[in-house]
N, C-alpha and C. Protein backbone atom coordinates (compact mmCIF):
# COMPACT_ATOMS: atom_id res chain seq x y z
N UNK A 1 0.81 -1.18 0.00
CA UNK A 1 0.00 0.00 0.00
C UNK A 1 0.87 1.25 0.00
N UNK A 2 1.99 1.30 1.05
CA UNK A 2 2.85 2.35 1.21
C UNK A 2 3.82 2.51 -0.58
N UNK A 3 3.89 1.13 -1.45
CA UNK A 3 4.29 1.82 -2.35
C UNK A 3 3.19 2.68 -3.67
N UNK A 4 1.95 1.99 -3.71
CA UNK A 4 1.21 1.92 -3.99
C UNK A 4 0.99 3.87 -4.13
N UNK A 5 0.92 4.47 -2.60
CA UNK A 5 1.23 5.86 -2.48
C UNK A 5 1.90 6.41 -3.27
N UNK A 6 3.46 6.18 -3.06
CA UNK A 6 4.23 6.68 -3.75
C UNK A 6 4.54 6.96 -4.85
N UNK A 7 4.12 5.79 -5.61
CA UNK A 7 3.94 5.79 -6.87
C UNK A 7 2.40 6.69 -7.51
N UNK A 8 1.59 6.76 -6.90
CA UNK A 8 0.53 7.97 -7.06
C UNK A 8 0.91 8.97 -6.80
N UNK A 9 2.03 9.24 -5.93
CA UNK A 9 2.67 10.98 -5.61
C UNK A 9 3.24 11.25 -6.66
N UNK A 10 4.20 10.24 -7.40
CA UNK A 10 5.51 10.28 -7.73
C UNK A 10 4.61 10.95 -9.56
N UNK A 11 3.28 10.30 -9.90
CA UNK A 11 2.71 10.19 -10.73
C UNK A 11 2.04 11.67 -11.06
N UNK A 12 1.29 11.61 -9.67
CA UNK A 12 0.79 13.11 -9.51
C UNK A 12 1.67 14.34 -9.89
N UNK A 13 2.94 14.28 -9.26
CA UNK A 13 4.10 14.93 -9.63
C UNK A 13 4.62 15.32 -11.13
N UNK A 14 4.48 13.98 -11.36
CA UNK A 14 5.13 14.51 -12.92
C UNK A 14 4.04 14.67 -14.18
N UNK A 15 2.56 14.54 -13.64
CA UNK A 15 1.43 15.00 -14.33
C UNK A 15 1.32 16.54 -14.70
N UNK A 16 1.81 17.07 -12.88
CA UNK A 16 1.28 18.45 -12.84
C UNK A 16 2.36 19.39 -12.48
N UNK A 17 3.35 18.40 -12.54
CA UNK A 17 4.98 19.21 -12.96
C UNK A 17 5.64 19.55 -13.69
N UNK A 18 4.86 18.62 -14.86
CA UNK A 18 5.72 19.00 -15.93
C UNK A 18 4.81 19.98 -17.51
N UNK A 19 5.85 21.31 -17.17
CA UNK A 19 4.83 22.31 -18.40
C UNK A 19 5.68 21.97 -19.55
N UNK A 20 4.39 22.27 -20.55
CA UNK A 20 4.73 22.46 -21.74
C UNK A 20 5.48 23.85 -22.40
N UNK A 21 6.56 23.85 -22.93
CA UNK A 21 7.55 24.71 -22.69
C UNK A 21 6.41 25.56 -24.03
N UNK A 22 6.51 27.09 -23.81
CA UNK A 22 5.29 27.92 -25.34
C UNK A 22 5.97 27.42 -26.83
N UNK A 23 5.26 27.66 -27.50
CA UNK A 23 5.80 27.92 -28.73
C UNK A 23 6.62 28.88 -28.79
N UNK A 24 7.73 28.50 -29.91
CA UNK A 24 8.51 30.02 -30.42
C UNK A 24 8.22 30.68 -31.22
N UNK A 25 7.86 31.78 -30.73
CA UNK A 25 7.29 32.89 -32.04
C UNK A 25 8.36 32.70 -32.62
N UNK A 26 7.94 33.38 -34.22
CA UNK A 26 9.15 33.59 -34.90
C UNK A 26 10.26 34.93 -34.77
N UNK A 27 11.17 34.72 -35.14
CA UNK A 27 11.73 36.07 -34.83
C UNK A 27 11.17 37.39 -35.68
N UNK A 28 11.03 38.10 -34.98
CA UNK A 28 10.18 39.55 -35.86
C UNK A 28 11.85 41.12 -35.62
N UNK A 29 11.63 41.59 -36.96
CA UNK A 29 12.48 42.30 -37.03
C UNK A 29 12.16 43.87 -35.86
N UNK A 30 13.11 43.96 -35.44
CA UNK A 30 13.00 45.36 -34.01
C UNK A 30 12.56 46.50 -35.05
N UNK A 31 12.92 46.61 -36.50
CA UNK A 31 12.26 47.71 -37.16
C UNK A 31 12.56 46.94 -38.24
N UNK A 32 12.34 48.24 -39.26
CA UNK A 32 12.48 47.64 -41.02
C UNK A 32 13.94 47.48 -41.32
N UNK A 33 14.49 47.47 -40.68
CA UNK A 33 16.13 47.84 -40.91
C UNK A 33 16.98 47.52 -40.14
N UNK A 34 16.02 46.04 -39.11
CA UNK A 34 17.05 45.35 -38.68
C UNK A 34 17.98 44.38 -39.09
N UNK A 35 19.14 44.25 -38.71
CA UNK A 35 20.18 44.19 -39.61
C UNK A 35 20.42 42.37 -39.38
N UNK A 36 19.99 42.02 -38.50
CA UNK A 36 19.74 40.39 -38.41
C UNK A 36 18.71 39.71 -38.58
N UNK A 37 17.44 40.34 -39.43
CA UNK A 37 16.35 39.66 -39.95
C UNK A 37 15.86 40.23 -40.84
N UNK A 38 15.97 38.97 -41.71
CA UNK A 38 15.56 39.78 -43.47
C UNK A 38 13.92 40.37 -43.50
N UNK A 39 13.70 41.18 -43.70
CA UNK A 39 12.60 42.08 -43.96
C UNK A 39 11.66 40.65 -44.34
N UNK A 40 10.21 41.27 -44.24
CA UNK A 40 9.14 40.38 -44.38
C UNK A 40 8.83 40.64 -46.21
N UNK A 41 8.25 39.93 -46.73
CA UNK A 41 7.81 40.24 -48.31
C UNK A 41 6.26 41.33 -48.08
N UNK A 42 7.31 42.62 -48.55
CA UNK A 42 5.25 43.44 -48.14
C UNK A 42 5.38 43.92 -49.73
N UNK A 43 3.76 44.32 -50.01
CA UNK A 43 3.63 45.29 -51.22
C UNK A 43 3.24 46.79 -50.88
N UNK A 44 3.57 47.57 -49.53
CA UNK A 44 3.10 48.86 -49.16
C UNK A 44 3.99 49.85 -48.82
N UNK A 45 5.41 49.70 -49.73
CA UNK A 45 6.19 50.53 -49.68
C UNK A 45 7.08 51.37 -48.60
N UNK A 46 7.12 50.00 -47.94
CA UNK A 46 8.11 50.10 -46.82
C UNK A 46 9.67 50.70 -46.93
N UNK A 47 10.00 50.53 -47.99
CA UNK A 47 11.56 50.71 -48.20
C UNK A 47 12.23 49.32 -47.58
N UNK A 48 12.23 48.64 -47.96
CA UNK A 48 12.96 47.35 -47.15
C UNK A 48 13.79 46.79 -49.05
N UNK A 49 15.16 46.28 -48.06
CA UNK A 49 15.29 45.47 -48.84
C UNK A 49 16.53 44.49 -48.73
N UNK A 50 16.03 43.25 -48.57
CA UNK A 50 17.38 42.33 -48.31
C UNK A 50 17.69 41.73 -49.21
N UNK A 51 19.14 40.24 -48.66
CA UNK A 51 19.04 39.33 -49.52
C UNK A 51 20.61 38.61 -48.79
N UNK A 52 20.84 37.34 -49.48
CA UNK A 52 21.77 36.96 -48.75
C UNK A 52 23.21 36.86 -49.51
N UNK A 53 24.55 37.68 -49.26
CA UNK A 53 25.73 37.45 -50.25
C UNK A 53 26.63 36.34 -49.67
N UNK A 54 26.88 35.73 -50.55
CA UNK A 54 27.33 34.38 -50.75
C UNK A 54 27.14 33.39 -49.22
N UNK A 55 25.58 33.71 -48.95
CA UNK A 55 25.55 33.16 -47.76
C UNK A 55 25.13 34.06 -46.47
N UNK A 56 25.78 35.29 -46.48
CA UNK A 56 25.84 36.16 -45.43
C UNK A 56 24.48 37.06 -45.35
N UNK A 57 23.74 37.28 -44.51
CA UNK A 57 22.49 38.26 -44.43
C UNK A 57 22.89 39.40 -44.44
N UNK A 58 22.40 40.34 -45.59
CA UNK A 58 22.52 41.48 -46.27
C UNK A 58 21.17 42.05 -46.25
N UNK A 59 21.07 43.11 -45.25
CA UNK A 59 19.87 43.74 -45.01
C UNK A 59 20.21 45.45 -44.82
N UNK A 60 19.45 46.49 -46.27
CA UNK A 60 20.09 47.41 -45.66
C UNK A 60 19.16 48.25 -44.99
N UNK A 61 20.11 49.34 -44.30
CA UNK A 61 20.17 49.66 -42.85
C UNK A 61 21.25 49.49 -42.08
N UNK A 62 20.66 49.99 -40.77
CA UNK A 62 22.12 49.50 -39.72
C UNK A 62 22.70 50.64 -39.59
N UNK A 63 22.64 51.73 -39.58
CA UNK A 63 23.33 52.75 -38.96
C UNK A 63 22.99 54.36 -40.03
N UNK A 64 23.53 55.20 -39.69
CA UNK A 64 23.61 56.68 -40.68
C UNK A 64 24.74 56.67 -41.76
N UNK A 65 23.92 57.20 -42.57
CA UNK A 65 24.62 57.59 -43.92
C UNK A 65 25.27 59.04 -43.50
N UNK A 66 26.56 58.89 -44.13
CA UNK A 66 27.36 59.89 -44.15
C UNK A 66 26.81 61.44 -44.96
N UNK A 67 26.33 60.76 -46.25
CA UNK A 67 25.09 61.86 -46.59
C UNK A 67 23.96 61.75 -46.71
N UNK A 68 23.41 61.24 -45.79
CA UNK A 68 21.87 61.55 -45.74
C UNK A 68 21.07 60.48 -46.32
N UNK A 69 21.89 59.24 -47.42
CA UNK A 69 20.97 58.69 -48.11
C UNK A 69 20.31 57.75 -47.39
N UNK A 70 18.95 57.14 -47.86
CA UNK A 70 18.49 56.51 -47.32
C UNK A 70 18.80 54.61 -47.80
N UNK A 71 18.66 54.01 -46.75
CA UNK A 71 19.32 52.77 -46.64
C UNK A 71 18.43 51.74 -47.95
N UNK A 72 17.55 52.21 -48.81
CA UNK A 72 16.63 51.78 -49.86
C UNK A 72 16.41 53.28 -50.88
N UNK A 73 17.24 53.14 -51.77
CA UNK A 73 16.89 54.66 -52.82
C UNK A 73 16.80 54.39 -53.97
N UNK A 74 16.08 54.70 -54.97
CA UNK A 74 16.45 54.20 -56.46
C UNK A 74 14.83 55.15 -57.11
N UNK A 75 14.83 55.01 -58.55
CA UNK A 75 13.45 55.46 -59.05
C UNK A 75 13.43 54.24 -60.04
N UNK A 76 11.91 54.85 -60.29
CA UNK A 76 11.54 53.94 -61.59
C UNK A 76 10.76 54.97 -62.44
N UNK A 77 11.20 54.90 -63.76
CA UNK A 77 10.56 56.31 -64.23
C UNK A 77 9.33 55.51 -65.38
N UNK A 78 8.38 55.96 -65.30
CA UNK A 78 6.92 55.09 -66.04
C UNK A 78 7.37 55.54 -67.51
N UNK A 79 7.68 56.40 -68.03
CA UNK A 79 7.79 56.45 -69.62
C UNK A 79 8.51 55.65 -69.89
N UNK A 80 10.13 55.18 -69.69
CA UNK A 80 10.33 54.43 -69.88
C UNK A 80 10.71 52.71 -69.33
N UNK A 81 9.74 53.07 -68.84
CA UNK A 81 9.44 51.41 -67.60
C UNK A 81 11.34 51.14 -67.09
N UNK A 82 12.36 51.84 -66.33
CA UNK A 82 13.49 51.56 -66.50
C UNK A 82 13.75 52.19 -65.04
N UNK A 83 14.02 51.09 -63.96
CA UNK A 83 14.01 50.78 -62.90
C UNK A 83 15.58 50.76 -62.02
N UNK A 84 16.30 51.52 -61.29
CA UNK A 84 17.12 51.17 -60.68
C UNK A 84 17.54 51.42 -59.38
N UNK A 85 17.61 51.24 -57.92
CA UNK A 85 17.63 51.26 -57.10
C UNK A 85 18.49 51.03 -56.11
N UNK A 86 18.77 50.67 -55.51
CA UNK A 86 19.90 49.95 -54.37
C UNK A 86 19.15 50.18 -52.75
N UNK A 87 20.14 48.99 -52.24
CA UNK A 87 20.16 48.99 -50.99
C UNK A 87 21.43 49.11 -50.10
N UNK A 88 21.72 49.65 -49.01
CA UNK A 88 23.12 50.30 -48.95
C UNK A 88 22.84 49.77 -47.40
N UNK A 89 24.15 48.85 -46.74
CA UNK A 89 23.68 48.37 -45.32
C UNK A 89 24.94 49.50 -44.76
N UNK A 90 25.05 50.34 -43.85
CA UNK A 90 25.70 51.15 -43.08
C UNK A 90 26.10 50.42 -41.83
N UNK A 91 27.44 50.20 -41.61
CA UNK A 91 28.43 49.62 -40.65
C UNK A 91 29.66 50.81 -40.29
N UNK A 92 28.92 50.94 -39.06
CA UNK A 92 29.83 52.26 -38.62
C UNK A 92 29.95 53.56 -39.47
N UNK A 93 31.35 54.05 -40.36
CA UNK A 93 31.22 55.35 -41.35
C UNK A 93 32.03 54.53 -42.71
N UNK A 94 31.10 53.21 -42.67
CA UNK A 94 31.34 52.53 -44.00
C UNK A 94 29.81 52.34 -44.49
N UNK A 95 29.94 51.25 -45.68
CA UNK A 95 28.97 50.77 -46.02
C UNK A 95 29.48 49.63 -47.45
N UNK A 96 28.12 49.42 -47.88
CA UNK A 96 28.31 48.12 -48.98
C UNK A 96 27.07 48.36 -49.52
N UNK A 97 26.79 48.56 -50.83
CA UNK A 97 25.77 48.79 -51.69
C UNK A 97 25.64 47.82 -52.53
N UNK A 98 24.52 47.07 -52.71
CA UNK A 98 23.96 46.09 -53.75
C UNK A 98 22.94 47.22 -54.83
N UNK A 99 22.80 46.94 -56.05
CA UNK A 99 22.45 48.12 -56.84
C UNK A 99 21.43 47.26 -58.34
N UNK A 100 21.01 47.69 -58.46
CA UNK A 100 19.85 46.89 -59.40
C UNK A 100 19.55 47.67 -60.56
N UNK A 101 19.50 47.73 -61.65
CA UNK A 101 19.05 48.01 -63.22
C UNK A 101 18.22 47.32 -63.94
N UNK A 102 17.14 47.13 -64.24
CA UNK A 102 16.30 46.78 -65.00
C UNK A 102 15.24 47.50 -65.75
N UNK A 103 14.90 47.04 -66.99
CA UNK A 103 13.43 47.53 -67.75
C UNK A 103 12.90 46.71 -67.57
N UNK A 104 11.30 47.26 -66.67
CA UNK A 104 9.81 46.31 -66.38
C UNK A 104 9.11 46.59 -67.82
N UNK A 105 8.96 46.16 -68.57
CA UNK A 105 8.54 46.20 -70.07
C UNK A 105 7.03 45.89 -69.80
N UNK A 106 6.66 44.65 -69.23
CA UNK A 106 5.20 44.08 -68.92
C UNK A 106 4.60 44.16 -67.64
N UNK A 107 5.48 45.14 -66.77
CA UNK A 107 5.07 45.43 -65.45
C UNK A 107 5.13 44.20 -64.52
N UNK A 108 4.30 43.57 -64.11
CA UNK A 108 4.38 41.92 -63.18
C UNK A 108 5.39 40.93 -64.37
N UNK A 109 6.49 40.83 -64.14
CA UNK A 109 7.04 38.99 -64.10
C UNK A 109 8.38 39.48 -64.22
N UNK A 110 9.52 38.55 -64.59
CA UNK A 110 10.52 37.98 -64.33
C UNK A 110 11.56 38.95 -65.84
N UNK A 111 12.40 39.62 -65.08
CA UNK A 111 13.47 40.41 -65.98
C UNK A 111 14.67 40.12 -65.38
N UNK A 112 16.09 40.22 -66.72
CA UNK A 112 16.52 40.59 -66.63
C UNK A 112 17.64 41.73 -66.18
N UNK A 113 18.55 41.83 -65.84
CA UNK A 113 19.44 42.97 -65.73
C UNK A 113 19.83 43.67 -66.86
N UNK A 114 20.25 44.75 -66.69
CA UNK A 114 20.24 46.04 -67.47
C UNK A 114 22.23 45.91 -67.48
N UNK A 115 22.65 45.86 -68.58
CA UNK A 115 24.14 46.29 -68.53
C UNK A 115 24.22 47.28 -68.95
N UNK A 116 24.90 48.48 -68.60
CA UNK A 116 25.36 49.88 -69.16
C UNK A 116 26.48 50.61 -68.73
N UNK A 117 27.93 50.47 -69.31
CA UNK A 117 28.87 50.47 -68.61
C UNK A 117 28.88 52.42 -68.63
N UNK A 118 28.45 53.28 -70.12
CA UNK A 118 27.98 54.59 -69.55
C UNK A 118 27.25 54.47 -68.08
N UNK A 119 26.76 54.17 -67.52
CA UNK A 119 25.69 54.78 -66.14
C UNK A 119 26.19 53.59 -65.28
N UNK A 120 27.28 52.49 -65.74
CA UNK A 120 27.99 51.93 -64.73
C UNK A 120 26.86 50.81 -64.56
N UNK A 121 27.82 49.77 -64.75
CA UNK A 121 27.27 48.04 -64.66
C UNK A 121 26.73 47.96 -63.37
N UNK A 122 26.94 48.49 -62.29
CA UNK A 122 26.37 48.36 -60.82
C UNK A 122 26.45 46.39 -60.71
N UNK A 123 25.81 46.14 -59.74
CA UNK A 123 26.18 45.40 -58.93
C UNK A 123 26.56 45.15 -57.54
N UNK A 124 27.52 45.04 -56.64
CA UNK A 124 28.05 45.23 -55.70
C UNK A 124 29.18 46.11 -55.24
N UNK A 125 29.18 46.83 -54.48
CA UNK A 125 30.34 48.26 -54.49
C UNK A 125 30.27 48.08 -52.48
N UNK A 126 31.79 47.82 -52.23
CA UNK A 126 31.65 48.29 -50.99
C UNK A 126 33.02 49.35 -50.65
N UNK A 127 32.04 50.25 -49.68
CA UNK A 127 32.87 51.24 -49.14
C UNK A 127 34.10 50.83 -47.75
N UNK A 128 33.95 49.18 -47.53
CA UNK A 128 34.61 49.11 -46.36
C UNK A 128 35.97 48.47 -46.62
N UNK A 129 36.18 48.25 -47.49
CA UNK A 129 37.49 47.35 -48.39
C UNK A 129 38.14 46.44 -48.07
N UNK A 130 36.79 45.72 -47.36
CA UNK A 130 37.52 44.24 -46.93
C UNK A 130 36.45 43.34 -48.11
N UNK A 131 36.05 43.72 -48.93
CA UNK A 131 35.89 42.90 -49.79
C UNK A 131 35.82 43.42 -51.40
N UNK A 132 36.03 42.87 -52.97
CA UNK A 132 36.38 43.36 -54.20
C UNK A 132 34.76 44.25 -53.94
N UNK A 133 34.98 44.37 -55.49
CA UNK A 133 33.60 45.15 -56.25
C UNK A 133 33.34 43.56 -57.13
N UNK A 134 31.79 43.82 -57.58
CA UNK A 134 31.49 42.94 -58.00
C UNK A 134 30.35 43.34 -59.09
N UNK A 135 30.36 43.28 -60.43
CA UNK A 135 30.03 43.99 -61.26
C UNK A 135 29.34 42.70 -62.05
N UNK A 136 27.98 43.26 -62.85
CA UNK A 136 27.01 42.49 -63.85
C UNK A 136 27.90 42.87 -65.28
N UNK A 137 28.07 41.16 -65.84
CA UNK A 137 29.06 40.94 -67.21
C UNK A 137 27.74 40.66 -68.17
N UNK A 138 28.86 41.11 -69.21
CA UNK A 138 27.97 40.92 -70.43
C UNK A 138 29.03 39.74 -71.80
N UNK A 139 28.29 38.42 -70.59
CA UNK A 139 29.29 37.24 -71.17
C UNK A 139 28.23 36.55 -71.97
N UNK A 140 28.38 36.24 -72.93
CA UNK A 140 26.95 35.39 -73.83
C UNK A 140 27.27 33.71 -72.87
N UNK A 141 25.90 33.30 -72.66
CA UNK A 141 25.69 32.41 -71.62
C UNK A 141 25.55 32.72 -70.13
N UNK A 142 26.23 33.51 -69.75
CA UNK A 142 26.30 33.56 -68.08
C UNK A 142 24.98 34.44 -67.62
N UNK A 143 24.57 33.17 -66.65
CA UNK A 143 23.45 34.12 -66.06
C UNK A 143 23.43 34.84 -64.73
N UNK A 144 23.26 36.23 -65.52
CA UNK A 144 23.32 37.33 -64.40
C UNK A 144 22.20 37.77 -63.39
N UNK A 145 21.77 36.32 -63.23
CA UNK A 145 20.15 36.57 -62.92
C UNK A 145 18.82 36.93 -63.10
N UNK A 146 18.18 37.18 -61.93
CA UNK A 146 16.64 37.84 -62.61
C UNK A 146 16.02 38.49 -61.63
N UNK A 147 15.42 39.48 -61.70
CA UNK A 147 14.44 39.90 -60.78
C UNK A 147 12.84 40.20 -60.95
N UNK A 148 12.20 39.81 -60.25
CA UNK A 148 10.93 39.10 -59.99
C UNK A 148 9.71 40.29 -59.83
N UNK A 149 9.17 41.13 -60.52
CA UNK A 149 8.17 42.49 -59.89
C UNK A 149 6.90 41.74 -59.57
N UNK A 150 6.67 41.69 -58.50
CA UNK A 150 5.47 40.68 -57.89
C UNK A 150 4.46 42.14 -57.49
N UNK A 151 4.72 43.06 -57.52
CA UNK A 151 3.93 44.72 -57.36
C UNK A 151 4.33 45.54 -57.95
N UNK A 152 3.62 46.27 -58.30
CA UNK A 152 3.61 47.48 -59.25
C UNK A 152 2.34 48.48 -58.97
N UNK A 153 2.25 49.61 -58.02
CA UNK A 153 1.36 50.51 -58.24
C UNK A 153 1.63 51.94 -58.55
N UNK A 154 1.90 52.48 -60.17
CA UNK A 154 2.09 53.60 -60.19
C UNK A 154 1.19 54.69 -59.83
N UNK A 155 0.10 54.41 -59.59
CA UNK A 155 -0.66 55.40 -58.67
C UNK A 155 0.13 55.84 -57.16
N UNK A 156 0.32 55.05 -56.21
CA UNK A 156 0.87 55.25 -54.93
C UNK A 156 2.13 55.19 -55.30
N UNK A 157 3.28 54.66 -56.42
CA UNK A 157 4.57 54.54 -56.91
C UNK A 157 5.16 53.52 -55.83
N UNK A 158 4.63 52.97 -55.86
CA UNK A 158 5.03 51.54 -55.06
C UNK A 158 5.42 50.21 -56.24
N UNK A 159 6.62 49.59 -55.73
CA UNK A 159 7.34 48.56 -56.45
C UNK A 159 8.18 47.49 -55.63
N UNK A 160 7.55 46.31 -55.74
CA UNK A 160 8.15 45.75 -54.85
C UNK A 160 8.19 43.87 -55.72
N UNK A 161 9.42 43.22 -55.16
CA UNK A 161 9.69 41.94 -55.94
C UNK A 161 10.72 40.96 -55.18
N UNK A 162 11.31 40.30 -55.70
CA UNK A 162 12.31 39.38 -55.49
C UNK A 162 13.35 39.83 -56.56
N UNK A 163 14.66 38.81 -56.16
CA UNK A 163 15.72 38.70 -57.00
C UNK A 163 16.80 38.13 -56.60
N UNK A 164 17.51 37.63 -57.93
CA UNK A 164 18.86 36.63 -57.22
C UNK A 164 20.06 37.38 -58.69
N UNK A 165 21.15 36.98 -57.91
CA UNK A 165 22.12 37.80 -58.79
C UNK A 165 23.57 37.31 -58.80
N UNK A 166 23.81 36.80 -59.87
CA UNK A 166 25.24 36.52 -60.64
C UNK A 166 26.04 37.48 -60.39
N UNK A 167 27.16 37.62 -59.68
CA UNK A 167 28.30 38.66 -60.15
C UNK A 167 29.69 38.30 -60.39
N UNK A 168 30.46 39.25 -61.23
CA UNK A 168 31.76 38.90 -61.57
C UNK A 168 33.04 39.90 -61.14
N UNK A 169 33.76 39.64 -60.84
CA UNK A 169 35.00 40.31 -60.26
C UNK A 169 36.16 39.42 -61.14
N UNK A 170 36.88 39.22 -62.21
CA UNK A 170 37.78 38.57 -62.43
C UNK A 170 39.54 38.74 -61.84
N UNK A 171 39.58 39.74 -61.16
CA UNK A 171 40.51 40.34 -60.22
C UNK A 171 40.85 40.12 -59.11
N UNK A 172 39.62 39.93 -58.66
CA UNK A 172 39.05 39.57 -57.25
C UNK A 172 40.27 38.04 -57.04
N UNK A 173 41.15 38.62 -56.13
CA UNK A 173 41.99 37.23 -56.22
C UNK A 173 41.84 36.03 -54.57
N UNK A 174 40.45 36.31 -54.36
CA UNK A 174 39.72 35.19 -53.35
C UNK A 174 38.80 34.39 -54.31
N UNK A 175 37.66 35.40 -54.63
CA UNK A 175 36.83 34.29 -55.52
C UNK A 175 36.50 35.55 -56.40
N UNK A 176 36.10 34.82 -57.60
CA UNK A 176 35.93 35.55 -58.66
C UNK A 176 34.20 35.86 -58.64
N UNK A 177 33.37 35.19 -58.09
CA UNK A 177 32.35 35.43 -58.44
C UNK A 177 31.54 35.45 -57.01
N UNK A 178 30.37 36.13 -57.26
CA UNK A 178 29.44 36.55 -55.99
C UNK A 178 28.38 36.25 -56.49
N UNK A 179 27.47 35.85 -55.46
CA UNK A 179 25.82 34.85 -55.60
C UNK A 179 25.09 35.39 -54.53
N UNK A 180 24.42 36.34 -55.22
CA UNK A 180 23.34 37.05 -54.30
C UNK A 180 22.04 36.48 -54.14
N UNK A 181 21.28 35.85 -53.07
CA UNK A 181 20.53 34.97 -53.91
C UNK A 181 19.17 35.34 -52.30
N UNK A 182 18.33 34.67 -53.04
CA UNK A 182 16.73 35.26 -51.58
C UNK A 182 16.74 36.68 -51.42
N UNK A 183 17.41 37.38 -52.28
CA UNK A 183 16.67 38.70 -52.33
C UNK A 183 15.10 39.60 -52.63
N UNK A 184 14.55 40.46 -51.77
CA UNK A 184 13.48 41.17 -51.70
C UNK A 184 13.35 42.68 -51.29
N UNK A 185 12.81 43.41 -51.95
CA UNK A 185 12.61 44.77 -52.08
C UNK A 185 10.71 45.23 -51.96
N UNK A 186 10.95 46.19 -51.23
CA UNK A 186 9.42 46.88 -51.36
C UNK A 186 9.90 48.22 -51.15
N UNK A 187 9.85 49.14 -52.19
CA UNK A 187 10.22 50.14 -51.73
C UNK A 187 9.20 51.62 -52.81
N UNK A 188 9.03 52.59 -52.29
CA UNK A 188 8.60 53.61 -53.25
C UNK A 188 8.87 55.00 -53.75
N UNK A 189 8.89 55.03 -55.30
CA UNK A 189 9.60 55.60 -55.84
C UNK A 189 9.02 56.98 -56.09
């Protein structure tokens, strides 16, 4: 009988002892421009815009621009549907700019990059010089990627999409090439 008890205490015990630990929310970014969680996919012209380089989370933001710019800047001008922008992550009184060129010809789907060595191939440019530049080639075959316009409202001038991105540095004497890839933008122009 006396174990009989015990084993009902011992039972009772670990019925009403033991909690269920909560769920984990997911992690939610402290603002639009936190610098350890890639922005959410919005279409309301947040200015956000991440993506990951060769692996590494690239979200810009993260500190003040030396002049003023903002950490998501670019236009898109409607006459000639011809789109270019960047996102610039600020680390201390440096930074690193990812930079985008395209013509939206059909407004919603899947383009191309824009090469123009007048107005500068863009690509990757950093101000902190621990890593090359990394520039969009104009190699027949190589794909320099694509980016994705999943929104378009030129009424409110809101534009927002995906994108992944080929780059080339042949100089670059670590690696020659950079893979920008799970990139997203909502930003308005």
């Amino acid at each position: 009988m006396k174990t009989l008890n015990i084993i009902s205490f011992l039972l009772l015990i670990f019925v009403f002892g033991c909690k269920k630990d909560p769920p984990v929310e997911p992690k939610e970014p402290k603002d639009k421009y936190d610098p350890n969680v890639m922005p959410p996919l919005t279409h309301t012209g947040e200015n956000t815009f991440g993506c990951y380089i060769d692996g590494e989370l690239f979200v810009a933001g993260g500190g003040e621009s030396v002049w003023s710019i903002p950490p998501v800047s670019g236009s898109f001008d409607e006459s000639t549907m011809k789109l270019a922008f960047q996102g610039t992550r600020y680390i201390n009184e440096y930074s690193d700019v990812v930079t985008i060129r395209s013509y939206v010809l059909d407004e919603l789907g899947n383009y191309e990059y824009t090469f123009n060595m007048e107005e500068g191939s863009g690509g990757y440019d950093n101000r902190r010089c621990e890593r090359c530049e990394y520039y969009y080639q104009n190699i027949p075959d190589f794909n320099n990627g694509q980016i994705t316009i999943s929104y378009l409202n030129q009424d409110e001038n809101i534009i927002a999409g995906t994108f992944y991105i080929n780059l080339i540095n042949p100089d670059c004497p670590d690696d020659t090439l950079m893979q920008i890839t799970d990139g997203r933008f909502d930003f308005r122009y």
